[in-house]
C-alpha atoms as a PDB file:
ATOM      1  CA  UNK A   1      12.479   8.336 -58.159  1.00  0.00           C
ATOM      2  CA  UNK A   2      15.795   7.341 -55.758  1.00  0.00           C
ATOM      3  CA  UNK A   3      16.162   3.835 -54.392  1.00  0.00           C
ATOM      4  CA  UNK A   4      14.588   4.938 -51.070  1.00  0.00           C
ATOM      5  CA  UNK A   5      11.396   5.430 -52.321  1.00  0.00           C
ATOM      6  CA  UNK A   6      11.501   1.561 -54.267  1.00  0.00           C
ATOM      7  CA  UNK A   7      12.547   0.116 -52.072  1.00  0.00           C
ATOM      8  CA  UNK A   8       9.743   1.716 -49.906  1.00  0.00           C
ATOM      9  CA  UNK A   9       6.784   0.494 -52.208  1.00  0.00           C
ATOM     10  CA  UNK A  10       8.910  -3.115 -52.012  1.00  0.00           C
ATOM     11  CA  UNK A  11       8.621  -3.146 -49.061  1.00  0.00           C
ATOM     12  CA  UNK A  12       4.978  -2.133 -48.875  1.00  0.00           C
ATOM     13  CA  UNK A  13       4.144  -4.668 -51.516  1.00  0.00           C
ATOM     14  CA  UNK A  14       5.629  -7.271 -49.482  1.00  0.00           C
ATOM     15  CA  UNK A  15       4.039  -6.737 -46.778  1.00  0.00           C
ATOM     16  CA  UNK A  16       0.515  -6.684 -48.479  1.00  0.00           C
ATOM     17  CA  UNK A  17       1.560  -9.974 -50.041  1.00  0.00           C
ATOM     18  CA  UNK A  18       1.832 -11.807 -46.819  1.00  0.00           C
ATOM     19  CA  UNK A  19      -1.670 -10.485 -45.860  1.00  0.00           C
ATOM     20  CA  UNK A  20      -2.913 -11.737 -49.288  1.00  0.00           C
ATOM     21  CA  UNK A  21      -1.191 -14.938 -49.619  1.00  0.00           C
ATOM     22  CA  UNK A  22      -3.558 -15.958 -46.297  1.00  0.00           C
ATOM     23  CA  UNK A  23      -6.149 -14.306 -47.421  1.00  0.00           C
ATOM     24  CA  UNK A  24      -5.561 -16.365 -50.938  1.00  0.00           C
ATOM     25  CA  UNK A  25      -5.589 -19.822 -48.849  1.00  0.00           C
ATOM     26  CA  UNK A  26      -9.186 -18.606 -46.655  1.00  0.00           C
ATOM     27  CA  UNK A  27     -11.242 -17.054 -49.743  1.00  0.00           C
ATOM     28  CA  UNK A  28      -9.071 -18.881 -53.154  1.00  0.00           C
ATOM     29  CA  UNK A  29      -8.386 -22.283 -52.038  1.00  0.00           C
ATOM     30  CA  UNK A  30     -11.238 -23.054 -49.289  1.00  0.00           C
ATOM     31  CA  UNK A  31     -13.954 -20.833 -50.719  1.00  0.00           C
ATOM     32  CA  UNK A  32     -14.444 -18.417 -47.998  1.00  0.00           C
ATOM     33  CA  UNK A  33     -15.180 -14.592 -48.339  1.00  0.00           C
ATOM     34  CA  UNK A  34     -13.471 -12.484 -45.463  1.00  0.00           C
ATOM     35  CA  UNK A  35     -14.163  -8.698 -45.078  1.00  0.00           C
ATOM     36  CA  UNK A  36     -12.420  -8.398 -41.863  1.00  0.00           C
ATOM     37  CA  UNK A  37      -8.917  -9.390 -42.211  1.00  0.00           C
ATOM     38  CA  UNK A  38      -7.386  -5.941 -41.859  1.00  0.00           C
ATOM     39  CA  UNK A  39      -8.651  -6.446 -38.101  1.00  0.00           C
ATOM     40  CA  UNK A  40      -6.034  -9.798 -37.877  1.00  0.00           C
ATOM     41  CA  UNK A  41      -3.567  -7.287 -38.884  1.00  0.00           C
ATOM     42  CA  UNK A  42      -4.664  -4.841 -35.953  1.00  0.00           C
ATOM     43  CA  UNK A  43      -3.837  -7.320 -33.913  1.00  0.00           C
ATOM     44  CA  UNK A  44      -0.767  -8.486 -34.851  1.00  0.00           C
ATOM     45  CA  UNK A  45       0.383  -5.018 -35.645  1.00  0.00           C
ATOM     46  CA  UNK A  46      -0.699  -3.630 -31.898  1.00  0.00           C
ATOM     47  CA  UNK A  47       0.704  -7.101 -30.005  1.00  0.00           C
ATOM     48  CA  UNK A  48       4.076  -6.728 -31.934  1.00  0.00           C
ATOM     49  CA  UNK A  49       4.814  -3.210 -31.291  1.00  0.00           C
ATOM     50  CA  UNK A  50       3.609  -3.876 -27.858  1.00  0.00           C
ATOM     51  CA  UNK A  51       6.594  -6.413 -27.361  1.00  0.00           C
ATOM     52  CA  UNK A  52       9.214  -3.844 -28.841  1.00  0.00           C
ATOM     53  CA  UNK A  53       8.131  -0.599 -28.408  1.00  0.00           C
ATOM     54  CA  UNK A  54      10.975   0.905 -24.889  1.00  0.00           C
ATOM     55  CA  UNK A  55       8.890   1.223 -21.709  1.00  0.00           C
ATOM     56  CA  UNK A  56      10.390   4.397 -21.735  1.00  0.00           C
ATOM     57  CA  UNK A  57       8.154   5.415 -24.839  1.00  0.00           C
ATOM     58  CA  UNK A  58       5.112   3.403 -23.340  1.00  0.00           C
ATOM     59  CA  UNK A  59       4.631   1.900 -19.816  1.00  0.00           C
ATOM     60  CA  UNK A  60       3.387  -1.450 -20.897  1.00  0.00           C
ATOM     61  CA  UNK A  61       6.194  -1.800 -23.629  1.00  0.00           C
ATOM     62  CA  UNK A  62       8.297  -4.706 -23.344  1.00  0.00           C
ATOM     63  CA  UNK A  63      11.539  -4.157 -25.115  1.00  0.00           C
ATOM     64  CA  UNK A  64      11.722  -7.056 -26.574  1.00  0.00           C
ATOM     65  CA  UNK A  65      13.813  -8.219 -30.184  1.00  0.00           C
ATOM     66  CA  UNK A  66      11.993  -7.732 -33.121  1.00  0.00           C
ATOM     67  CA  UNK A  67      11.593 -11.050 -34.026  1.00  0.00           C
ATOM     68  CA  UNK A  68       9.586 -11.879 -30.826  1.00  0.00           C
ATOM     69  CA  UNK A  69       7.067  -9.051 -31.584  1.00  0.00           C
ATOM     70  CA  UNK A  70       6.748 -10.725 -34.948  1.00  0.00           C
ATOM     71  CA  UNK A  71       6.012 -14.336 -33.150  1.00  0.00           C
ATOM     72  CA  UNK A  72       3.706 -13.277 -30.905  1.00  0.00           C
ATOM     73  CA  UNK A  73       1.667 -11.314 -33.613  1.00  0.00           C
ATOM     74  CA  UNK A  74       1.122 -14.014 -35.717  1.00  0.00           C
ATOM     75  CA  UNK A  75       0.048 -16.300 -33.162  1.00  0.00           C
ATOM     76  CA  UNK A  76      -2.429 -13.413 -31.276  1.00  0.00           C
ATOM     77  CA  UNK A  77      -3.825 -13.176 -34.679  1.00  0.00           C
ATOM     78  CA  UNK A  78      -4.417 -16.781 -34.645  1.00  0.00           C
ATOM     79  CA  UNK A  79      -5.769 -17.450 -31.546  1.00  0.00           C
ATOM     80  CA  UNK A  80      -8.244 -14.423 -31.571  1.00  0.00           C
ATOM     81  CA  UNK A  81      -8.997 -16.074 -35.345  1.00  0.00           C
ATOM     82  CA  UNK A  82     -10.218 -19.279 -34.037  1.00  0.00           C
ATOM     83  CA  UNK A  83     -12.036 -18.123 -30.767  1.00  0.00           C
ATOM     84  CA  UNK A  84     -13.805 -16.117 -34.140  1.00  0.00           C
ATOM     85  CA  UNK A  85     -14.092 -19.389 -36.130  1.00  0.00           C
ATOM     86  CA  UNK A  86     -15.751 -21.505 -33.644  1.00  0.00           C
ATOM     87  CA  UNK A  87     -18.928 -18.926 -33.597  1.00  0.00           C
ATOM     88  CA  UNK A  88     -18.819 -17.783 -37.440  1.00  0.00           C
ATOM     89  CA  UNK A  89     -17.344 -20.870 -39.165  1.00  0.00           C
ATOM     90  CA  UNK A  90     -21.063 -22.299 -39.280  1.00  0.00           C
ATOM     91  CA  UNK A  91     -22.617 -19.183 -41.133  1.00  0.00           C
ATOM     92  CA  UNK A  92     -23.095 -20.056 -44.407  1.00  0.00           C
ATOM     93  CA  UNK A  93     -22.113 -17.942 -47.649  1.00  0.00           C
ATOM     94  CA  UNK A  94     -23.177 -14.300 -47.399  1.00  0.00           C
ATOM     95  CA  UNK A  95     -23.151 -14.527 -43.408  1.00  0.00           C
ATOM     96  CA  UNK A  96     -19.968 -15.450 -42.957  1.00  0.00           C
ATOM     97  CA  UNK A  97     -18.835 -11.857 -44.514  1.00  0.00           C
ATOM     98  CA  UNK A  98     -21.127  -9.953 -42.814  1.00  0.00           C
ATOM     99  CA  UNK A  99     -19.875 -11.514 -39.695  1.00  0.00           C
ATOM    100  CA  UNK A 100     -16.040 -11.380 -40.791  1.00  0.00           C
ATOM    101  CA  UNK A 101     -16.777  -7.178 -41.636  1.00  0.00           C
ATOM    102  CA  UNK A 102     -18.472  -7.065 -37.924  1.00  0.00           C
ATOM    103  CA  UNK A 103     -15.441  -8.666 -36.448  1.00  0.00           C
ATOM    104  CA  UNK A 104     -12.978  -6.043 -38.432  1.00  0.00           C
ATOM    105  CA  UNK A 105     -14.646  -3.221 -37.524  1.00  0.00           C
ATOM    106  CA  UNK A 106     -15.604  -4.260 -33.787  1.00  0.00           C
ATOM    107  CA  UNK A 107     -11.572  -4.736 -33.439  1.00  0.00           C
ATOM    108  CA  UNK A 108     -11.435  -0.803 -34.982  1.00  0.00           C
ATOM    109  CA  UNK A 109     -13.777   0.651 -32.341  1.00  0.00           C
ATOM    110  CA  UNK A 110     -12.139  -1.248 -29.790  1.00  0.00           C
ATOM    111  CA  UNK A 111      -8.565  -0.307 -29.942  1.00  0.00           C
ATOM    112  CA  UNK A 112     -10.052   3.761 -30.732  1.00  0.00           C
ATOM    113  CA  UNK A 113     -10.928   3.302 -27.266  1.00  0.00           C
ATOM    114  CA  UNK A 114      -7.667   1.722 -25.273  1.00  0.00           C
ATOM    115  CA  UNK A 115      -6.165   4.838 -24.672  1.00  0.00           C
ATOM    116  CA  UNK A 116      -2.925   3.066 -23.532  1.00  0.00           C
ATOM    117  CA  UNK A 117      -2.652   2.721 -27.218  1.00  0.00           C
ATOM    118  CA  UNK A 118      -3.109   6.023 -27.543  1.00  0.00           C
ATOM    119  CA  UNK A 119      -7.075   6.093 -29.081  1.00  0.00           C
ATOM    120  CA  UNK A 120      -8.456   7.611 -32.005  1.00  0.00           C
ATOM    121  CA  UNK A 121      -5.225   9.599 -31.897  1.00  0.00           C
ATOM    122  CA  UNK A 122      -2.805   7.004 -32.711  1.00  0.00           C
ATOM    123  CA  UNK A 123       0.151   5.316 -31.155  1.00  0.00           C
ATOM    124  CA  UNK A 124       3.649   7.031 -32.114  1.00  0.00           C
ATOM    125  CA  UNK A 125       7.307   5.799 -31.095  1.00  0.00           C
ATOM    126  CA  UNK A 126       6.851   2.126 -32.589  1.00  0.00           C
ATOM    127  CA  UNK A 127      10.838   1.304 -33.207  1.00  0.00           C
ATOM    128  CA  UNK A 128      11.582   1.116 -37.220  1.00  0.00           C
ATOM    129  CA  UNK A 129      13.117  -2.561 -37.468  1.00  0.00           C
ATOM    130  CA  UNK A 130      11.137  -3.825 -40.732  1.00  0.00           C
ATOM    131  CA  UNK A 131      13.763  -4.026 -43.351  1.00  0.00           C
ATOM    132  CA  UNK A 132      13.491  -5.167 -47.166  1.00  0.00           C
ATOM    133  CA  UNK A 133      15.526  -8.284 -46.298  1.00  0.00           C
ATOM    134  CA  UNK A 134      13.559  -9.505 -43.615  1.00  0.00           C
ATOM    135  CA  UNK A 135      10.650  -8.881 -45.651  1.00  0.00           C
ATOM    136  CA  UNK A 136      11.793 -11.002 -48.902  1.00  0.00           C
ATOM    137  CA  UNK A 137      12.315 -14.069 -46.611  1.00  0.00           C
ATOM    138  CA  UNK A 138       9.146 -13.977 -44.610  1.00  0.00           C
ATOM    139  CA  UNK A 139       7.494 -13.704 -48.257  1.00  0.00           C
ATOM    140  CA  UNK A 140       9.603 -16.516 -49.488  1.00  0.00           C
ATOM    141  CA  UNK A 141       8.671 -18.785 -46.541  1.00  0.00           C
ATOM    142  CA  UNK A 142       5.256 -17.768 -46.678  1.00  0.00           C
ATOM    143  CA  UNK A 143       5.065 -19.048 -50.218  1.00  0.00           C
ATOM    144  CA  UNK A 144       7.073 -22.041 -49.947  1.00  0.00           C
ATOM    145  CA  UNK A 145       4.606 -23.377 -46.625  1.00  0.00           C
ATOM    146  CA  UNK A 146       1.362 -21.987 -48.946  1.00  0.00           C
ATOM    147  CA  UNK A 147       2.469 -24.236 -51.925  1.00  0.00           C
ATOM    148  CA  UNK A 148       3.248 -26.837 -50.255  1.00  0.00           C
ATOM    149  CA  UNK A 149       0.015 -26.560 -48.073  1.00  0.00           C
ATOM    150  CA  UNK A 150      -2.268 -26.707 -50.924  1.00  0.00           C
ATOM    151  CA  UNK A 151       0.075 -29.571 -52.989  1.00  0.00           C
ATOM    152  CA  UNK A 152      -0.796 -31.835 -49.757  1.00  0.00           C
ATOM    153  CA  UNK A 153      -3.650 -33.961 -49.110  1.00  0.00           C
ATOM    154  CA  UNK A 154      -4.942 -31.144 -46.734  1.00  0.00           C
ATOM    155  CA  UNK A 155      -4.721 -28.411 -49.415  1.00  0.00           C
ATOM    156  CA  UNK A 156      -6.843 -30.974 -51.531  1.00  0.00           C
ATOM    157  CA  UNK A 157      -9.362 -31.099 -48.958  1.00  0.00           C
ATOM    158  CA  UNK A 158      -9.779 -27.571 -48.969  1.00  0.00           C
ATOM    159  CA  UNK A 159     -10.049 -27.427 -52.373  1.00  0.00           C
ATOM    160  CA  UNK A 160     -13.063 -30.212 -52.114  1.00  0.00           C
ATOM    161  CA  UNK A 161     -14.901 -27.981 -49.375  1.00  0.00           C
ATOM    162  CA  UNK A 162     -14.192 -24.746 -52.052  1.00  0.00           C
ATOM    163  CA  UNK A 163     -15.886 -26.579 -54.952  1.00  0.00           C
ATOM    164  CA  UNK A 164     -19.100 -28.490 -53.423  1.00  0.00           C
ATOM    165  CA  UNK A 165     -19.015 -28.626 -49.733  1.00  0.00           C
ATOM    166  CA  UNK A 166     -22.050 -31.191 -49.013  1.00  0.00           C
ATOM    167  CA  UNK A 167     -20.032 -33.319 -51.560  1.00  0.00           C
ATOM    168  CA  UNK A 168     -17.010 -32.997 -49.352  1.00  0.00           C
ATOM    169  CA  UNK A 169     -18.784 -33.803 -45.836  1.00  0.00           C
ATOM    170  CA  UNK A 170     -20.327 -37.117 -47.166  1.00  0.00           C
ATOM    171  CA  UNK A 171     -16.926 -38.413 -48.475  1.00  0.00           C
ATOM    172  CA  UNK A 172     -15.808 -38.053 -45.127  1.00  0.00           C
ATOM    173  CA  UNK A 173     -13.761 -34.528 -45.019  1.00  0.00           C
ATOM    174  CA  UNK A 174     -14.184 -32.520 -41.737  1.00  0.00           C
ATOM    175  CA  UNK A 175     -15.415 -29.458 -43.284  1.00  0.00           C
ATOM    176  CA  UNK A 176     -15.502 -27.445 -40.173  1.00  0.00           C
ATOM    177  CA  UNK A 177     -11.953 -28.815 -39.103  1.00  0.00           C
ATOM    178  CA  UNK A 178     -10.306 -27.036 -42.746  1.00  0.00           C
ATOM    179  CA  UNK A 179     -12.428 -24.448 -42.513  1.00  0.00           C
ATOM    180  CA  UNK A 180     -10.729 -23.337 -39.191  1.00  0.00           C
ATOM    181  CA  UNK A 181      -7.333 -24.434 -40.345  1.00  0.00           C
ATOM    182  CA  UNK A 182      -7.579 -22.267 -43.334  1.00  0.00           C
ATOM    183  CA  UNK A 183      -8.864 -19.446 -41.271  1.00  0.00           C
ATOM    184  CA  UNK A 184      -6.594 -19.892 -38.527  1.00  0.00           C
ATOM    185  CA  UNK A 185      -3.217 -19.998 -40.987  1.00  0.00           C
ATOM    186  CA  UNK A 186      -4.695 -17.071 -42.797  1.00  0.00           C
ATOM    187  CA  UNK A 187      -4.793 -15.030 -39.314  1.00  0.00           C
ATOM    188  CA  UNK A 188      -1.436 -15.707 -38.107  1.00  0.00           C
ATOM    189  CA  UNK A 189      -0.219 -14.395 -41.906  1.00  0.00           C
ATOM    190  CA  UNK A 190      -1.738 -11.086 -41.087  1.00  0.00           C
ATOM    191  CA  UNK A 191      -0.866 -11.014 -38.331  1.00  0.00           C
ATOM    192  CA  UNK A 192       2.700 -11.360 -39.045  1.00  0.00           C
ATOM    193  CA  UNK A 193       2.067  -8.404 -41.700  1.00  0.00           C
ATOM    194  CA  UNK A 194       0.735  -6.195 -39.011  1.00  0.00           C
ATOM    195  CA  UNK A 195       3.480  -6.487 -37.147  1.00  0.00           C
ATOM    196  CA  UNK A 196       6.059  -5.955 -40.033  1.00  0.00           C
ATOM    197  CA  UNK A 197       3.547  -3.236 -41.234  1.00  0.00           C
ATOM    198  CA  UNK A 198       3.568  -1.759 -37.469  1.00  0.00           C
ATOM    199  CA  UNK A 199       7.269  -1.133 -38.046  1.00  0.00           C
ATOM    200  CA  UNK A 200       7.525   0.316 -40.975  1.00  0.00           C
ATOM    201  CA  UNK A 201       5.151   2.707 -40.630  1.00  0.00           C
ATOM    202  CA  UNK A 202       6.502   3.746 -36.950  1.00  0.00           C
ATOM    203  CA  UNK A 203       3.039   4.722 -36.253  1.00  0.00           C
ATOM    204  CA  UNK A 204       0.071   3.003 -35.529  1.00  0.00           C
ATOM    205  CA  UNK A 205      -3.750   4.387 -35.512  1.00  0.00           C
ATOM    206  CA  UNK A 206      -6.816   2.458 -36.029  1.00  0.00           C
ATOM    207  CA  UNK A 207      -8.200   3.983 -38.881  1.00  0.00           C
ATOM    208  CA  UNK A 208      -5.300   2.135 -40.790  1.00  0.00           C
ATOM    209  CA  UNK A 209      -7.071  -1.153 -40.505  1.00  0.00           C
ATOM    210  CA  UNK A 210     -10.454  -0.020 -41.644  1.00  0.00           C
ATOM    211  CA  UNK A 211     -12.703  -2.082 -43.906  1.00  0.00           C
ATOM    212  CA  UNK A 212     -10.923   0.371 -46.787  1.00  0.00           C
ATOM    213  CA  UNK A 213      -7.818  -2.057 -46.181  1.00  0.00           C
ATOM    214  CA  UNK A 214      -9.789  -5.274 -45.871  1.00  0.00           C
ATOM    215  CA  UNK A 215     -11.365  -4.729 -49.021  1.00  0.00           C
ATOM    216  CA  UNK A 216      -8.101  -3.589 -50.606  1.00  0.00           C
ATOM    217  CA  UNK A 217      -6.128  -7.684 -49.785  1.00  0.00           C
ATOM    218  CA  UNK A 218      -9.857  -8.838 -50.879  1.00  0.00           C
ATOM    219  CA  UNK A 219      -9.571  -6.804 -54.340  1.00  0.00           C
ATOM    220  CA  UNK A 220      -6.052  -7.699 -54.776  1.00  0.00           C
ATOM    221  CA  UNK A 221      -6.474 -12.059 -54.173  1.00  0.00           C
ATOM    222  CA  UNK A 222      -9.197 -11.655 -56.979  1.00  0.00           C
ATOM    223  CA  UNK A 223      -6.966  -9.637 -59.308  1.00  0.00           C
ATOM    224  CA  UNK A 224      -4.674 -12.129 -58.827  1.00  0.00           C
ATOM    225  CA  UNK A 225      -6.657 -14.990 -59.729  1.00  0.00           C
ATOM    226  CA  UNK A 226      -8.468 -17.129 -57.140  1.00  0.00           C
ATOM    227  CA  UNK A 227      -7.033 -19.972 -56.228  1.00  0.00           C
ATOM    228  CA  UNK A 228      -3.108 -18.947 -57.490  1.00  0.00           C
ATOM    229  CA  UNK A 229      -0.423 -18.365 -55.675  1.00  0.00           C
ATOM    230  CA  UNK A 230       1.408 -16.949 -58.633  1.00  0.00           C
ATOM    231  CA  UNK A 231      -1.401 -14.290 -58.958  1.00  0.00           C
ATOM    232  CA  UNK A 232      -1.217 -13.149 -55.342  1.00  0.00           C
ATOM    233  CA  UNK A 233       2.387 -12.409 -55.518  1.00  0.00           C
ATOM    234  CA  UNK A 234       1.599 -10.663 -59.215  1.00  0.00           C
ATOM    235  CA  UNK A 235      -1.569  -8.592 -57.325  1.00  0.00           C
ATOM    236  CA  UNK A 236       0.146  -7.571 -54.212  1.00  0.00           C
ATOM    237  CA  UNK A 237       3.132  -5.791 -56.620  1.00  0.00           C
ATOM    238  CA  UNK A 238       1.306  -4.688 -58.896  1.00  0.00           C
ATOM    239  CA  UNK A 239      -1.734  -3.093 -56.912  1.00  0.00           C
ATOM    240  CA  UNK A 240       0.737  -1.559 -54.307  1.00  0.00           C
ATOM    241  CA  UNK A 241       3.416   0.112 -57.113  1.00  0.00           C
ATOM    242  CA  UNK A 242       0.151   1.401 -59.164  1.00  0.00           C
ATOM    243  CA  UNK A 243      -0.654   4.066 -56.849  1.00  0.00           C
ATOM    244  CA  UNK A 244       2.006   5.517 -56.476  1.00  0.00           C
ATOM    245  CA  UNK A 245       3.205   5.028 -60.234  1.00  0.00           C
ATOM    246  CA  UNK A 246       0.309   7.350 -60.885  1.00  0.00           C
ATOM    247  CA  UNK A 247       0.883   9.846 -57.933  1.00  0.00           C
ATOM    248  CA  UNK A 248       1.911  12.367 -60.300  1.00  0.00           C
ATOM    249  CA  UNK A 249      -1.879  12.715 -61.346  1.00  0.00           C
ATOM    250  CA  UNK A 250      -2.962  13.715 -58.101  1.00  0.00           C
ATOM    251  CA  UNK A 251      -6.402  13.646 -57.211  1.00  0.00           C
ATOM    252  CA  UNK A 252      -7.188  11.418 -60.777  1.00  0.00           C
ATOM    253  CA  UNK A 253      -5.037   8.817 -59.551  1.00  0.00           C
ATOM    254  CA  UNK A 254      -7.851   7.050 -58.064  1.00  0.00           C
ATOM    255  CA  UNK A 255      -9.467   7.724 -60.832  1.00  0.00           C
ATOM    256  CA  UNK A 256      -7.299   6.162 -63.045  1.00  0.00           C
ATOM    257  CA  UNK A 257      -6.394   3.378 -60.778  1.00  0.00           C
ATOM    258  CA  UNK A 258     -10.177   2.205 -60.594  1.00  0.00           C
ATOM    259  CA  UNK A 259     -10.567   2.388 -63.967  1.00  0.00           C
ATOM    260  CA  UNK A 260      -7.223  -0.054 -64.734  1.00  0.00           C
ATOM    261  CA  UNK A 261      -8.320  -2.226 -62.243  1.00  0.00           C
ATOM    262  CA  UNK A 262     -11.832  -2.621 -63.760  1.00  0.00           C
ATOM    263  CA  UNK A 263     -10.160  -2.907 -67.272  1.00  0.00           C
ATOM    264  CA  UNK A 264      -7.903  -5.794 -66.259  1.00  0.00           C
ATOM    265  CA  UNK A 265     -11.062  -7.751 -64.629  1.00  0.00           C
ATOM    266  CA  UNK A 266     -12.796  -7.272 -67.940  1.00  0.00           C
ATOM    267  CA  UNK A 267     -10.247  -8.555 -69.987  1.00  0.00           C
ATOM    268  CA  UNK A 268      -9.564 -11.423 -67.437  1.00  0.00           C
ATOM    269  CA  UNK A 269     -12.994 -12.072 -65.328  1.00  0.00           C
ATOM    270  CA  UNK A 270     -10.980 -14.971 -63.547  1.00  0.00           C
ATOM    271  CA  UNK A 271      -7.965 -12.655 -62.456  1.00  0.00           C
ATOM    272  CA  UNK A 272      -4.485 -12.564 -63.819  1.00  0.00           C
ATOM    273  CA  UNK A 273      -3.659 -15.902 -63.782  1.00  0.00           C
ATOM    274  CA  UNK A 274      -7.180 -17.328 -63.083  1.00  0.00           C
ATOM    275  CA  UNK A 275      -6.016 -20.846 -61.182  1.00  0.00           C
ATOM    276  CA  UNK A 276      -2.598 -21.042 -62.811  1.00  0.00           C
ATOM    277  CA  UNK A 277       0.985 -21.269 -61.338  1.00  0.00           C
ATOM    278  CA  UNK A 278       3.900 -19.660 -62.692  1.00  0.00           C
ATOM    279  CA  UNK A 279       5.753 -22.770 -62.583  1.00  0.00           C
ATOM    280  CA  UNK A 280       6.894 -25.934 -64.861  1.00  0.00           C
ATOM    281  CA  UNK A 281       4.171 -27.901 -63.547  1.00  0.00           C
ATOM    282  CA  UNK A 282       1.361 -25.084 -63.475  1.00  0.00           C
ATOM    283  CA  UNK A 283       2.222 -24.371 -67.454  1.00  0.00           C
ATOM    284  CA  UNK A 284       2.382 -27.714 -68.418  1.00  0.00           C
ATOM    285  CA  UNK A 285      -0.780 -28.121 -66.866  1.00  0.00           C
ATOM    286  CA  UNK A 286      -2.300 -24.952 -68.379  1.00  0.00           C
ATOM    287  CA  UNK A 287      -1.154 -26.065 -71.987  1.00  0.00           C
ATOM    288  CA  UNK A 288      -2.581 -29.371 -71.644  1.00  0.00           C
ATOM    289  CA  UNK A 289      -6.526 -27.878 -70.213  1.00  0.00           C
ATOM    290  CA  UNK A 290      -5.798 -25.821 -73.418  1.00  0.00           C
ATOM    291  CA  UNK A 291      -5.605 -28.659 -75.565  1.00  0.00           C
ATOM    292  CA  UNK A 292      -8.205 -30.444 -74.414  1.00  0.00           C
ATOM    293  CA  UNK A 293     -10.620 -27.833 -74.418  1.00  0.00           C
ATOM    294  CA  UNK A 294      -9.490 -26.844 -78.141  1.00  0.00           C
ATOM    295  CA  UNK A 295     -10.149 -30.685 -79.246  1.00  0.00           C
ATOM    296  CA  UNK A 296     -13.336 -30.576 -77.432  1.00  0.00           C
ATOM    297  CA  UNK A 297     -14.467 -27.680 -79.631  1.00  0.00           C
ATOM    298  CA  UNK A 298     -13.001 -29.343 -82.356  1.00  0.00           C
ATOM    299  CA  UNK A 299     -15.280 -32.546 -82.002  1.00  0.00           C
ATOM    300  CA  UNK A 300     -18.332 -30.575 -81.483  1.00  0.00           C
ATOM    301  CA  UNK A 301     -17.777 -28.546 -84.379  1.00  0.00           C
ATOM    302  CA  UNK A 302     -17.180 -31.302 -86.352  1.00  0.00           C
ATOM    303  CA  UNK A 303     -20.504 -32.955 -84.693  1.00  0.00           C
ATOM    304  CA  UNK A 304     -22.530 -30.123 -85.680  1.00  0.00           C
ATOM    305  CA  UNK A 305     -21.277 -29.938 -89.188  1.00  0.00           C
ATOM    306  CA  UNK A 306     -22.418 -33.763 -89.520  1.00  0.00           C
ATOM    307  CA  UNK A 307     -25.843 -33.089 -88.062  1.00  0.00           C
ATOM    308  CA  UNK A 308     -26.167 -30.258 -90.722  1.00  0.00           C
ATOM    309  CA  UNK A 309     -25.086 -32.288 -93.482  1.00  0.00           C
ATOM    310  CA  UNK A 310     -26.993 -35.521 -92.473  1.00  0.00           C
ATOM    311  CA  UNK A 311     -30.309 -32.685 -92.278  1.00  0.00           C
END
């Protein structure tokens, strides 16, 4: 296994993990179940290679740097997501998903039929200009604004609409208004993954961003943990190397990679790190719902031990 081939599931990972991290902020910290993000990063990945790609290799390429196709990915994805939000965002619960999975697979059909694109077929000749570097800071950044973002009085607010959303609307939150936030910042992350996804893979056909990968970021936020930052970055490494760590079994490594994912969620129902942060702060505050849950058993113990004795 050569340092090529790391750095290539690194890379792959990291990409996945900016997907996730948004996907971690719509569905772990605001409560909402998305089916359809793999079709945010269609978007972003066809917009971005559309502003880099040589008009020599396609007529409506632009030529443009990389970072630009990276921009205007991320905010395509965004703007599409809340022209999507402002017809969905009312659905309730199960709806919303259905709708979400519509919207992913609508944007499939669609771009198997632009034939400027390239169709069913696929679109070839996207430049390679993702690199491992680039990658590593967008994740950093993405992390940074995320924690910060849910630390703030908005991430709070999203939180509130997560846990009881009638509760939330009569003290006053806008639940619609962080609803759309959450969705729209979620959007322009996969977006920007599309595009970095776009150019790494150097190859673009719309069967990649099937309801296969939008279930894949969905599987890997609740591995994770909902509502962890820390367990997205630990789900998006772990459930990109896995595959290919068991590659050598061939057609069992499905198999075998079902079966360790379905292991793990049995052993931990609420994900990896369930809704705790790898951090000084997140620990401390793990060890101290510990203790307090631990006395709490304590006193009730204790409680039913008198009512025994007193019998």
């Amino acid at each position: 296994m050569d340092w090529f081939y790391i750095q290539g599931i690194l890379m792959l990972a990291g990409i996945n993990l900016i997907a996730v991290l948004g996907l971690s902020l719509l569905t772990g910290f605001t409560g909402l179940f998305s089916f359809g993000h793999a079709g945010f990063m269609a978007i972003g990945a066809y917009i971005g290679a559309l502003m880099t790609v040589s008009p020599t290799t396609t007529p409506a390429g632009l030529g443009l740097p990389f970072f630009v196709g990276v921009i205007a990915g991320g905010l395509g994805a965004g703007i599409v997501s809340y022209f999507i939000g402002r017809i969905t965002l009312n659905l309730k619960g199960d709806y919303f998903c259905i709708a979400t999975l519509g919207f992913g697979e609508a944007i499939r059909l669609i771009l198997n039929n632009v034939q400027i694109f390239g169709g069913s077929r696929g679109w070839p000749g996207v430049p390679y200009k993702s690199t491992l570097p680039a990658i590593i800071l967008v994740d950093v950044v993405a992390v940074l604004f995320l924690a910060n973002l849910v630390r703030s009085r908005h991430g709070r607010n999203m939180v509130a609409v997560r846990e009881e959303e009638l509760a939330a609307q009569i003290t006053g939150i806008n639940v619609f208004k962080y609803k759309m936030i959450a969705l729209v910042i979620s959007a322009v992350y996969a977006g920007v993954a599309g595009v970095f996804f776009a150019h790494y893979m150097t190859f673009l056909q719309p069967k990649m961003f099937s309801l296969t990968k939008s279930t894949e970021l969905t599987i890997i936020v609740i591995f994770g943990g909902l509502g962890s930052i820390s367990g997205s970055v630990l789900g998006a490494l772990i459930l990109t190397a896995l595959p290919e760590v068991l590659r050598a079994f061939e057609i069992w490594r499905l198999v075998f990679y079902g079966a360790a994912v379905i292991l793990i969620m049995i052993s931990r129902p609420k994900g990896l790190m369930g809704g705790m942060e790898l951090s000084p702060g997140g620990i401390r505050k793990a060890r101290a719902e510990r203790k307090a849950r631990l006395e709490a058993q304590r006193e009730m113990k204790q409680a039913q031990e008198g009512e025994i004795r007193n019998a």
